[in-house]
C-alpha atoms as a PDB file:
ATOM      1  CA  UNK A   1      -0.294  -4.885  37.979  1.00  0.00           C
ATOM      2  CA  UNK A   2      -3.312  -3.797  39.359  1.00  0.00           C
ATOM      3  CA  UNK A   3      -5.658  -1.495  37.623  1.00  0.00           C
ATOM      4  CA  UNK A   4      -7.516   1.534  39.624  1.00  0.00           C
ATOM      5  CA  UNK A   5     -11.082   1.708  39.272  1.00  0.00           C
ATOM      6  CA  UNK A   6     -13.488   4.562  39.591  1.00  0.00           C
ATOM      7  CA  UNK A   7     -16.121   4.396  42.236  1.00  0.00           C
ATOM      8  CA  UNK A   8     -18.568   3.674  38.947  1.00  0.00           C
ATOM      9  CA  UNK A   9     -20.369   1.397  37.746  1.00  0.00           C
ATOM     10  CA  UNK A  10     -21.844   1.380  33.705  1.00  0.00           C
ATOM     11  CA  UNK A  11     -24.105  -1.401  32.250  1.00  0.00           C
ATOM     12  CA  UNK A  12     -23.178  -2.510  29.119  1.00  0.00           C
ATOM     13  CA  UNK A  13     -25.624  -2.958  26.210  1.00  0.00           C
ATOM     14  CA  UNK A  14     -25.842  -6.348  27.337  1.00  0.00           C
ATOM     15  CA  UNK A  15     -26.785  -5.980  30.767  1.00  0.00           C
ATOM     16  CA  UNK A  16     -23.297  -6.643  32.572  1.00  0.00           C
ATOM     17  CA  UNK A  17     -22.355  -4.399  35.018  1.00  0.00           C
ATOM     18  CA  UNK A  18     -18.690  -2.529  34.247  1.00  0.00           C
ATOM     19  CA  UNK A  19     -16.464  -0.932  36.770  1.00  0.00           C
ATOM     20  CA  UNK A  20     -15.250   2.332  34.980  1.00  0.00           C
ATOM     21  CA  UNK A  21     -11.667   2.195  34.298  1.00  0.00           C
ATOM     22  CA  UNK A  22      -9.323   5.409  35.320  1.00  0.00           C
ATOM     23  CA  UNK A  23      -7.314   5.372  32.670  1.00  0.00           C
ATOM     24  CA  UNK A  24      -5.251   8.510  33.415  1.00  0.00           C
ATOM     25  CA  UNK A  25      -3.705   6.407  36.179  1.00  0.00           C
ATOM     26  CA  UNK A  26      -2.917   2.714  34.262  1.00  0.00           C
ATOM     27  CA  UNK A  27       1.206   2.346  34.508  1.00  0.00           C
ATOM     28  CA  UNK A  28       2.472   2.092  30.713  1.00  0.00           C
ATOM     29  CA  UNK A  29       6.481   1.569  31.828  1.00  0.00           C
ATOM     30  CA  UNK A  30       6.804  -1.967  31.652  1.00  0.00           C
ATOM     31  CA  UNK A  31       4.232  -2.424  28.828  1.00  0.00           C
ATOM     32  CA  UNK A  32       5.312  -4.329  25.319  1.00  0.00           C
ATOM     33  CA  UNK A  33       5.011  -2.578  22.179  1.00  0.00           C
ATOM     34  CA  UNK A  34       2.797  -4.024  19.313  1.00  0.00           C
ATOM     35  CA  UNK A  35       0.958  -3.342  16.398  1.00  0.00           C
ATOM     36  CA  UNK A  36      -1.855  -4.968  14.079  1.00  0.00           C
ATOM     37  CA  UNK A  37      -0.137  -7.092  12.064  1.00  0.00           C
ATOM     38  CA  UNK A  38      -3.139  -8.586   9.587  1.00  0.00           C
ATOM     39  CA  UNK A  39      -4.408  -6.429   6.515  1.00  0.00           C
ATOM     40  CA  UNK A  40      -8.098  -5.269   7.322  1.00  0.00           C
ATOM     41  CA  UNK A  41     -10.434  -4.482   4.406  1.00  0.00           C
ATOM     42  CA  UNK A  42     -11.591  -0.378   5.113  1.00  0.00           C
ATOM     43  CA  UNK A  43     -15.502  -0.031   3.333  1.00  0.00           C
ATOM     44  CA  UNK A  44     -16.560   3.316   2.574  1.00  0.00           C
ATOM     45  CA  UNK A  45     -20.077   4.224   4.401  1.00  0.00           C
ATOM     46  CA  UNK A  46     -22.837   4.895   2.833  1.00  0.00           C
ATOM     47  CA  UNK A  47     -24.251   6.606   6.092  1.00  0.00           C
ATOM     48  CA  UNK A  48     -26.590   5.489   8.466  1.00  0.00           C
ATOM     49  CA  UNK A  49     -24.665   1.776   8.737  1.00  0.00           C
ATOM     50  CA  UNK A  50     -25.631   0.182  12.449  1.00  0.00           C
ATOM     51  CA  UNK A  51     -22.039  -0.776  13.401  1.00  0.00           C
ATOM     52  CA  UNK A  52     -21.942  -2.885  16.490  1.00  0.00           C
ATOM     53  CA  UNK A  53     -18.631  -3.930  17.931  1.00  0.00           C
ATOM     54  CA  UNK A  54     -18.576  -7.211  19.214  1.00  0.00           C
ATOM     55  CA  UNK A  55     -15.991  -8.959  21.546  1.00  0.00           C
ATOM     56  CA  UNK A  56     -15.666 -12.595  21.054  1.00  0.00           C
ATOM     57  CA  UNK A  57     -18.366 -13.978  23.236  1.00  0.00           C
ATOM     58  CA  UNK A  58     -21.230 -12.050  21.161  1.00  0.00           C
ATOM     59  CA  UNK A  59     -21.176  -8.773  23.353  1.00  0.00           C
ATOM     60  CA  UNK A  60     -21.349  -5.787  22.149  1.00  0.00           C
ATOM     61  CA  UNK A  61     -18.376  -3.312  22.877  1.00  0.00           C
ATOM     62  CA  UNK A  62     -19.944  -0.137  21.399  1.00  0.00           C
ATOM     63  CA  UNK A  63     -22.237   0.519  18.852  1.00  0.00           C
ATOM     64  CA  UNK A  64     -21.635   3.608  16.482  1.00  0.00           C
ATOM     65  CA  UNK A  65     -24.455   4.954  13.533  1.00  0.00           C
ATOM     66  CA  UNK A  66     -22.171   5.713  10.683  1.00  0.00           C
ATOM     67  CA  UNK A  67     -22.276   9.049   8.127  1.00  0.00           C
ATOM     68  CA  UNK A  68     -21.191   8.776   4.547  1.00  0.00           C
ATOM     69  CA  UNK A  69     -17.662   8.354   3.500  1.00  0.00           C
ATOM     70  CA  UNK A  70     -16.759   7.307   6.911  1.00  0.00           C
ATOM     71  CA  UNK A  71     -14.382   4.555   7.423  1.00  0.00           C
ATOM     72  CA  UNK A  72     -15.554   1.321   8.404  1.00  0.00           C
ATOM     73  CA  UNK A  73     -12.916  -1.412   9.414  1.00  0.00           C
ATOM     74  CA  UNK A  74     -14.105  -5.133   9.070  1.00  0.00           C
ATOM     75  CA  UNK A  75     -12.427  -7.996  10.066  1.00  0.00           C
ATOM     76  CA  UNK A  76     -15.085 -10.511   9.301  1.00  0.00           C
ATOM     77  CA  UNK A  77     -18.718 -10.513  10.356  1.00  0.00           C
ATOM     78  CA  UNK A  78     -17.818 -10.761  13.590  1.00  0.00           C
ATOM     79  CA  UNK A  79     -15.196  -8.065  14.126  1.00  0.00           C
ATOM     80  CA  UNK A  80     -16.371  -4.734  12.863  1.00  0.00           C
ATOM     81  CA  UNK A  81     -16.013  -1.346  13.828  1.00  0.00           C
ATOM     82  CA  UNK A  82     -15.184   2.796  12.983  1.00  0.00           C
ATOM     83  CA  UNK A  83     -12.013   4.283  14.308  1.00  0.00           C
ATOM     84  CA  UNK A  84     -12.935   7.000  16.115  1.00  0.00           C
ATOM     85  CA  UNK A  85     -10.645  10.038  17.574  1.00  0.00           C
ATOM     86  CA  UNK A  86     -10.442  11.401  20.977  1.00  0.00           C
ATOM     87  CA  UNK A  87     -13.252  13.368  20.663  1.00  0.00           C
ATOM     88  CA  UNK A  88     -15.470  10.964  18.801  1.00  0.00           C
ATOM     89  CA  UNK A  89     -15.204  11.875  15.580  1.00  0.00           C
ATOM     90  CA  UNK A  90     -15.062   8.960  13.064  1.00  0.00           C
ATOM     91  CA  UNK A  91     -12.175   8.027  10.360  1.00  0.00           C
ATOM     92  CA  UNK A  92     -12.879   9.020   6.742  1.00  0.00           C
ATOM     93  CA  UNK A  93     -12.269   6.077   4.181  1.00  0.00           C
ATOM     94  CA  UNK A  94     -10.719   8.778   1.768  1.00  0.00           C
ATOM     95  CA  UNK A  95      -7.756   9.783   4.070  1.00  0.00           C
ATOM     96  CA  UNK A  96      -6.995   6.452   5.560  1.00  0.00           C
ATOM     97  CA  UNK A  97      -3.238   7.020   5.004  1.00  0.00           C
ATOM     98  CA  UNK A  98      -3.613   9.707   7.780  1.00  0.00           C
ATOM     99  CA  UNK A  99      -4.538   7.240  10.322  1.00  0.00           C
ATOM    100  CA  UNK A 100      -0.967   5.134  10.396  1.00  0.00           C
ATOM    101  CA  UNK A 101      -1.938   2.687   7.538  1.00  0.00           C
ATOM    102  CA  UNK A 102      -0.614   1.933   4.481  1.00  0.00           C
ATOM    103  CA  UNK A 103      -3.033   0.855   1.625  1.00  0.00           C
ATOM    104  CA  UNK A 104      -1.937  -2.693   0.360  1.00  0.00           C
ATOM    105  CA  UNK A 105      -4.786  -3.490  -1.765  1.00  0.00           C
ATOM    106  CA  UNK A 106      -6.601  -0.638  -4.263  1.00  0.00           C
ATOM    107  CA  UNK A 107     -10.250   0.106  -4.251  1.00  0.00           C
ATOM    108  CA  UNK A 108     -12.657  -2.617  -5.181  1.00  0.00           C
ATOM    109  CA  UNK A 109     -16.076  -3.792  -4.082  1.00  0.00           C
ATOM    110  CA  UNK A 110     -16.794  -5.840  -1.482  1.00  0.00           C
ATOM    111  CA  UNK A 111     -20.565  -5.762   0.410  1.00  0.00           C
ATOM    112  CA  UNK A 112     -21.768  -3.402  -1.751  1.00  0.00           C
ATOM    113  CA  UNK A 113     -18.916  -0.738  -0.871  1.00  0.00           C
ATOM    114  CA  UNK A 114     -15.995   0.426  -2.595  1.00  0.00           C
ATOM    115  CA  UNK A 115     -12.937  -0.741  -0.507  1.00  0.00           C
ATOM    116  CA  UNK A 116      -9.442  -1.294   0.234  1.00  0.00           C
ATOM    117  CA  UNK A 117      -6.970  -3.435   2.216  1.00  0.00           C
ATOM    118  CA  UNK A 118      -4.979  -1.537   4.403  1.00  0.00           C
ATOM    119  CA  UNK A 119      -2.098  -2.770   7.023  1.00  0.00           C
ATOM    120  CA  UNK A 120      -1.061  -0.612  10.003  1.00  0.00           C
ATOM    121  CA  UNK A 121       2.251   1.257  10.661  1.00  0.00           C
ATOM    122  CA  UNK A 122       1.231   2.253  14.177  1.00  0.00           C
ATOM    123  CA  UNK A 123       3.119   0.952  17.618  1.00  0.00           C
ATOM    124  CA  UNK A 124       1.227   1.238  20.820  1.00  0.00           C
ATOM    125  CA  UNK A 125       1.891  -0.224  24.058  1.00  0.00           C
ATOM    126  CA  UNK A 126      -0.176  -2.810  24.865  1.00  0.00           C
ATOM    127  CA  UNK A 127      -0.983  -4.826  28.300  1.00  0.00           C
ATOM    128  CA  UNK A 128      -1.925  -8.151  27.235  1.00  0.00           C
ATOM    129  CA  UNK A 129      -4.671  -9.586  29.219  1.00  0.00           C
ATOM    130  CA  UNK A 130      -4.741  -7.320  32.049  1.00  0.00           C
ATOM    131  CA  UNK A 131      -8.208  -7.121  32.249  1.00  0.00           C
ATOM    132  CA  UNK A 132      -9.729  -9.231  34.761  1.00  0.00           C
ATOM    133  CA  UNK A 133     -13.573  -7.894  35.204  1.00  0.00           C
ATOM    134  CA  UNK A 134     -15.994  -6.667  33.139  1.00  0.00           C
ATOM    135  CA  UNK A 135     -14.860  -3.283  32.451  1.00  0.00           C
ATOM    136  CA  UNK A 136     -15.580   0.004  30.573  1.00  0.00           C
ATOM    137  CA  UNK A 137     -13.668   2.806  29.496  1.00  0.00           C
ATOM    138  CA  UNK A 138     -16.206   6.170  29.712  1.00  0.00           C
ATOM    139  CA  UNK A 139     -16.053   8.008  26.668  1.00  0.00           C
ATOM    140  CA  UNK A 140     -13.721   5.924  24.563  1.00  0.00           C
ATOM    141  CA  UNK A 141     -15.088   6.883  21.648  1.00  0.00           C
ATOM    142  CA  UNK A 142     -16.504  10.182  22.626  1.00  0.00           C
ATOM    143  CA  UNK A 143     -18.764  11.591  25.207  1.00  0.00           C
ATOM    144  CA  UNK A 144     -21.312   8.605  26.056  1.00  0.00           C
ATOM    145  CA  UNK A 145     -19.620   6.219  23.573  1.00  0.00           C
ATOM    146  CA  UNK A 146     -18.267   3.615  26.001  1.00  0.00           C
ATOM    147  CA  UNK A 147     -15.985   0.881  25.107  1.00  0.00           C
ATOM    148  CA  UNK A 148     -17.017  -2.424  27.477  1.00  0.00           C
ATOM    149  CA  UNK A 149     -13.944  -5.126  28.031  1.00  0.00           C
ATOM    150  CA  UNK A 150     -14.269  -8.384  29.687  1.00  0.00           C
ATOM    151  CA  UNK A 151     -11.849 -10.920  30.953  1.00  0.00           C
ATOM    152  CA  UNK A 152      -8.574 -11.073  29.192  1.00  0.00           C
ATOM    153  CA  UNK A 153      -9.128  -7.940  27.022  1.00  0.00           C
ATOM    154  CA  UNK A 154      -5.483  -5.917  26.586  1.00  0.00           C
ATOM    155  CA  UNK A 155      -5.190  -2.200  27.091  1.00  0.00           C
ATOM    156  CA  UNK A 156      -3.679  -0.765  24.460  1.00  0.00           C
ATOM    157  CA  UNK A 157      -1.876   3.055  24.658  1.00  0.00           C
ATOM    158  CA  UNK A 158      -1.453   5.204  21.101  1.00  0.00           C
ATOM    159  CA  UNK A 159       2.522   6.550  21.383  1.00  0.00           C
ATOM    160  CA  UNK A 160       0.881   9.587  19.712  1.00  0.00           C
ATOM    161  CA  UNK A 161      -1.870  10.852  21.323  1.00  0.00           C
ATOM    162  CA  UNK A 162      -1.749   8.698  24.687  1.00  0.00           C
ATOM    163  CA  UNK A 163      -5.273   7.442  24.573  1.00  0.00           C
ATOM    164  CA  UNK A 164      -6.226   4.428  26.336  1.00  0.00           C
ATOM    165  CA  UNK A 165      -8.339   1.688  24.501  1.00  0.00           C
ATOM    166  CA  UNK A 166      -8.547  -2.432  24.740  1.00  0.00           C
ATOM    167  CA  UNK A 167      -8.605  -4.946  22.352  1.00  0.00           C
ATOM    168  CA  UNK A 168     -10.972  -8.220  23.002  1.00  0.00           C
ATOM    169  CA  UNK A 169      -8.214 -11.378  23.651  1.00  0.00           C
ATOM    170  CA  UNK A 170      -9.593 -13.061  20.952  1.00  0.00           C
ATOM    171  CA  UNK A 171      -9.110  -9.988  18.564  1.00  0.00           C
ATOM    172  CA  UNK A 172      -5.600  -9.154  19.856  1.00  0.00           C
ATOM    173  CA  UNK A 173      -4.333 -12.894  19.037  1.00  0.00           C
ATOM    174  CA  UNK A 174      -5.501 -12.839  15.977  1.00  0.00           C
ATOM    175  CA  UNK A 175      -4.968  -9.761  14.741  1.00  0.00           C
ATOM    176  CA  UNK A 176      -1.890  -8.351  17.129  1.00  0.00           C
ATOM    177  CA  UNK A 177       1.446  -8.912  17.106  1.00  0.00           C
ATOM    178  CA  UNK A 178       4.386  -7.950  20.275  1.00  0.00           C
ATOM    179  CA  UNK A 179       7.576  -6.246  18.720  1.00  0.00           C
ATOM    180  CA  UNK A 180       9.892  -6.116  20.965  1.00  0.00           C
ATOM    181  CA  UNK A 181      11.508  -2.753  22.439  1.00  0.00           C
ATOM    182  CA  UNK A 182      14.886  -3.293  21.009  1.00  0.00           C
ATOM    183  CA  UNK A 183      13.435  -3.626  17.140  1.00  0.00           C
ATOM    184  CA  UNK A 184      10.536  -0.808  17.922  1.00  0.00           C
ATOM    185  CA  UNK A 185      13.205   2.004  16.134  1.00  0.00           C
ATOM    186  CA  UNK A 186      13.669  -0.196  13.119  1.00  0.00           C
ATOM    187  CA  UNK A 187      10.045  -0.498  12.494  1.00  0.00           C
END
């Protein structure tokens, strides 16, 4: 498939310059459906957290100043990041049942913050490795919060509200797994 660009260009954070994605026009049809299939620890901010999204070669993805009680998702000390709506606005730890997730460990402490484990019941559809250049999606996260992908990133489309996001490949294999059509009513 081949993706449709903008006639745009965004540097990343790291000084790479990112044709902008048009994501209105990205063909879903023949896409598989997956979901995140590891438990992620959710922190509670404090506020005023420096959260820097990383892909797997070190570069940053976004970067996102926290408020308190917002939801911060970590992986490890490499992969860590706030959810963020369509319109930027950023996941609160105390309803993180609304988000599609299931909490699978209670509250404890870990880094300082109260926590939990949680495990996701959301499907998307999800392109694996489609990207081929560095890329950005304007105003992933909100207006001037770009999300920057690089080679084999995977698109990923929420069956809800139809936004458009990647996933590092690194991040997707370890943390994705494809379900396939036939079982997605089941699940």
């Amino acid at each position: 498939m081949n993706l449709i660009y903008e006639n745009e260009t965004i540097i990343s954070p790291d000084g790479i310059a990112c044709r902008v994605l048009d994501t209105s026009k990205i063909d879903f049809s023949e896409a598989a459906y997956g979901r995140k299939s590891k438990e992620t620890i959710v922190m509670k901010a404090f506020g005023n957290e420096k959260i820097n999204t990383v892909n797997s070669n070190g570069m940053i993805e976004s970067t996102y100043l926290t408020n308190p009680g917002e939801a911060i998702f970590y992986n490890n000390d490499e992969d860590i990041y706030v959810p963020r709506d369509g319109n930027g606005n950023a996941w609160m730890f105390e309803g993180i049942t609304n988000y599609g997730y299931e909490i699978s460990e209670e509250a404890y402490q870990f880094k300082s913050h109260v926590a939990v484990k949680v495990k996701s019941t959301n499907v998307a559809q999800v392109l694996p490795e489609i990207i081929t250049i560095p890329t950005c999606i304007k105003d992933a996260w909100g207006e001037g919060a770009h999300q920057f992908l690089y080679e084999g990133a995977t698109l990923k489309k929420d069956l809800t509200t139809g936004k458009v996001t990647g996933i590092d490949k690194v991040a997707f294999s370890n943390t994705w797994e494809i379900i396939e059509k036939q079982n997605l009513k089941s699940k």
